[in-house]
C-alpha atoms as a PDB file:
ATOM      1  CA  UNK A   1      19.342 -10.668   0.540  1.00  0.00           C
ATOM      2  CA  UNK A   2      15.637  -9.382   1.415  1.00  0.00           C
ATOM      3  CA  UNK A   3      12.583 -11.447   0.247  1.00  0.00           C
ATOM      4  CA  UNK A   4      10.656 -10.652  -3.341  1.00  0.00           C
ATOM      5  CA  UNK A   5       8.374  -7.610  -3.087  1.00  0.00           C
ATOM      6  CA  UNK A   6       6.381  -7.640  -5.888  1.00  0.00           C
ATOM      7  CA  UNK A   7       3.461  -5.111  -4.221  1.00  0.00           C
ATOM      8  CA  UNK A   8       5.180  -2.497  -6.036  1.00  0.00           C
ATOM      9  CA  UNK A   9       5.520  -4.338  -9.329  1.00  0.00           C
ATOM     10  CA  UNK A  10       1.471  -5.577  -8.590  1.00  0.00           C
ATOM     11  CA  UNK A  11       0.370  -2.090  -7.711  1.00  0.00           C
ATOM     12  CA  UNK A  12       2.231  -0.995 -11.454  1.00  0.00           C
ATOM     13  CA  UNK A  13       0.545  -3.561 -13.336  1.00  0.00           C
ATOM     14  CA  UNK A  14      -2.793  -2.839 -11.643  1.00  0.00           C
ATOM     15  CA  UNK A  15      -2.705   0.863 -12.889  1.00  0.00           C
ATOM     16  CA  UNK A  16      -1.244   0.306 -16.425  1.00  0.00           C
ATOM     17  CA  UNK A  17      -4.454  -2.487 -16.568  1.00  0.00           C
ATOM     18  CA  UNK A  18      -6.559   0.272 -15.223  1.00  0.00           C
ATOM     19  CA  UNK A  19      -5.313   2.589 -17.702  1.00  0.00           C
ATOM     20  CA  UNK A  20      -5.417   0.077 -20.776  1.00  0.00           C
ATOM     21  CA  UNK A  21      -8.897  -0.541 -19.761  1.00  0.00           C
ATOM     22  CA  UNK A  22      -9.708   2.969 -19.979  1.00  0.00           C
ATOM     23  CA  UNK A  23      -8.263   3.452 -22.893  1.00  0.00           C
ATOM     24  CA  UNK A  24      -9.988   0.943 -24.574  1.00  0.00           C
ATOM     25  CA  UNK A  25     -13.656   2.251 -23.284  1.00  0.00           C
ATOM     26  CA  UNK A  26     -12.665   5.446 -24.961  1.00  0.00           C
ATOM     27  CA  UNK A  27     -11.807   4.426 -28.244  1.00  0.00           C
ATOM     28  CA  UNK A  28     -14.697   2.364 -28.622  1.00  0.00           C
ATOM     29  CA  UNK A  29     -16.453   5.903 -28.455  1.00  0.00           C
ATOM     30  CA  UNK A  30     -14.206   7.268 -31.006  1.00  0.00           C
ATOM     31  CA  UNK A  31     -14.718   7.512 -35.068  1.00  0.00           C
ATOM     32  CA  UNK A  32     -12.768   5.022 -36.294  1.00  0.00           C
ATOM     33  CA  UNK A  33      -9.464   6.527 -38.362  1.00  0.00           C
ATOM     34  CA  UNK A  34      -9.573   9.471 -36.843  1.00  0.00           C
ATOM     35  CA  UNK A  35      -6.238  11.504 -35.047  1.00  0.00           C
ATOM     36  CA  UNK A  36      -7.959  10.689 -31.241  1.00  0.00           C
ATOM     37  CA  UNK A  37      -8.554   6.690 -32.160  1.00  0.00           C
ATOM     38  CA  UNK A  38      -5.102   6.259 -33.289  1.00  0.00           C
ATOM     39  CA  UNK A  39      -3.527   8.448 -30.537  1.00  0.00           C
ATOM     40  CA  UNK A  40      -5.568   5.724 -27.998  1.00  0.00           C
ATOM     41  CA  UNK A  41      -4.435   2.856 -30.496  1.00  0.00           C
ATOM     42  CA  UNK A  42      -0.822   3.909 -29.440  1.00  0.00           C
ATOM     43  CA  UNK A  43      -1.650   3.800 -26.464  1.00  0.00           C
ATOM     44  CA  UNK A  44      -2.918   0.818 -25.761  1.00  0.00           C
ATOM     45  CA  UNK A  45      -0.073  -0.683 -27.298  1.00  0.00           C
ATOM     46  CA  UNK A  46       2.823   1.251 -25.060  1.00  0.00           C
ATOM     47  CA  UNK A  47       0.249  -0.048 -22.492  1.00  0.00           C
ATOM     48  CA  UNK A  48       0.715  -3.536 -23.340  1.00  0.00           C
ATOM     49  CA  UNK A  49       4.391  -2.993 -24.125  1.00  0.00           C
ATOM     50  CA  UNK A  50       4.857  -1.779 -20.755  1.00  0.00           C
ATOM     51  CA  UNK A  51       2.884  -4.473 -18.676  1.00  0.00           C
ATOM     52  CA  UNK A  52       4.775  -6.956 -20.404  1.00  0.00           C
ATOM     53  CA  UNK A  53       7.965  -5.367 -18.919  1.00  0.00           C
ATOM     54  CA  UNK A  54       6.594  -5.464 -15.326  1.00  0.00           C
ATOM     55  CA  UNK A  55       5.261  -9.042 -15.610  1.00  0.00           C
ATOM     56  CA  UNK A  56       9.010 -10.103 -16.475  1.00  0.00           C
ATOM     57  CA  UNK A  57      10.207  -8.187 -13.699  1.00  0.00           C
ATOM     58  CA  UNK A  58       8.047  -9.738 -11.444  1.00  0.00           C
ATOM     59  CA  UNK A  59       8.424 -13.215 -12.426  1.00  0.00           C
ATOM     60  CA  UNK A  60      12.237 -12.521 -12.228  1.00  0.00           C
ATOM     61  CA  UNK A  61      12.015 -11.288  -8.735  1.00  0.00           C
ATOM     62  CA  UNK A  62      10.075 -14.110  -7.683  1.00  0.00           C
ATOM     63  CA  UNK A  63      12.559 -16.257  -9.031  1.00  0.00           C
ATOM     64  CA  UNK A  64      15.598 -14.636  -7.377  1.00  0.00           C
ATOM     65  CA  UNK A  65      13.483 -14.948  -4.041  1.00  0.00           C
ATOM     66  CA  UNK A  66      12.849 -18.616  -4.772  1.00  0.00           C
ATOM     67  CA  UNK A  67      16.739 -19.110  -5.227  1.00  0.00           C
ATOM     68  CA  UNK A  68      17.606 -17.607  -2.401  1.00  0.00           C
ATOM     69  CA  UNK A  69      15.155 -19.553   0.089  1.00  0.00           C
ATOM     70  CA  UNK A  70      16.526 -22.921  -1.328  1.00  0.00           C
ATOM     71  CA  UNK A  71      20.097 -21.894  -0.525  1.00  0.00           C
ATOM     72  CA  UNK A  72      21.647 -22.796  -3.686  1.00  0.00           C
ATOM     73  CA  UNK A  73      25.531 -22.248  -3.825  1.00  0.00           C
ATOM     74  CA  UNK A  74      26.698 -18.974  -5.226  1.00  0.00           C
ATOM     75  CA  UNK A  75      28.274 -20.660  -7.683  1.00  0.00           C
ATOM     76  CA  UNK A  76      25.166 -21.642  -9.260  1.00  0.00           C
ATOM     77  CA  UNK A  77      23.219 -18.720  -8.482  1.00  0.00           C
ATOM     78  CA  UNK A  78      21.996 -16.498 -11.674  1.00  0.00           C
ATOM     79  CA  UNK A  79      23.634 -13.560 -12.081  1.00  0.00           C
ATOM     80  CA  UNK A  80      22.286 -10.300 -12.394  1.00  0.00           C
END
């Protein structure tokens, strides 16, 4: 089994922050209510939706990687 590498998962999270961050500069700029505010609104939210989805990933990697460095018997090891 190879070690957790989460520099992929980091770099995704990094850019989807980057982008959310963007996102919300430009709809600060935007009239409120109009087609372009709620466009970024949903955007910010798939955003969110999809950093939340990368975090878990992560944190389930890491966890996998922890399991396997403590050389816990396969029959208690998660599966999946």
């Amino acid at each position: 089994m190879m070690k957790a590498n989460s520099g992929l998962a980091n770099k995704g999270i990094e850019r989807i922050l980057e982008l959310s961050a963007d996102a919300h500069i430009r709809r600060r700029w935007t009239a409120k209510d109009s087609p372009e505010f709620h466009k970024l609104t949903g955007a910010i939210a798939a955003y969110g939706k999809a950093l939340a989805l990368l975090t878990a990933l992560r944190q389930r990697e890491e966890f996998h990687a922890i399991i396997y460095q403590c050389d816990v018997p396969p029959a208690l090891q998660p599966v999946g």
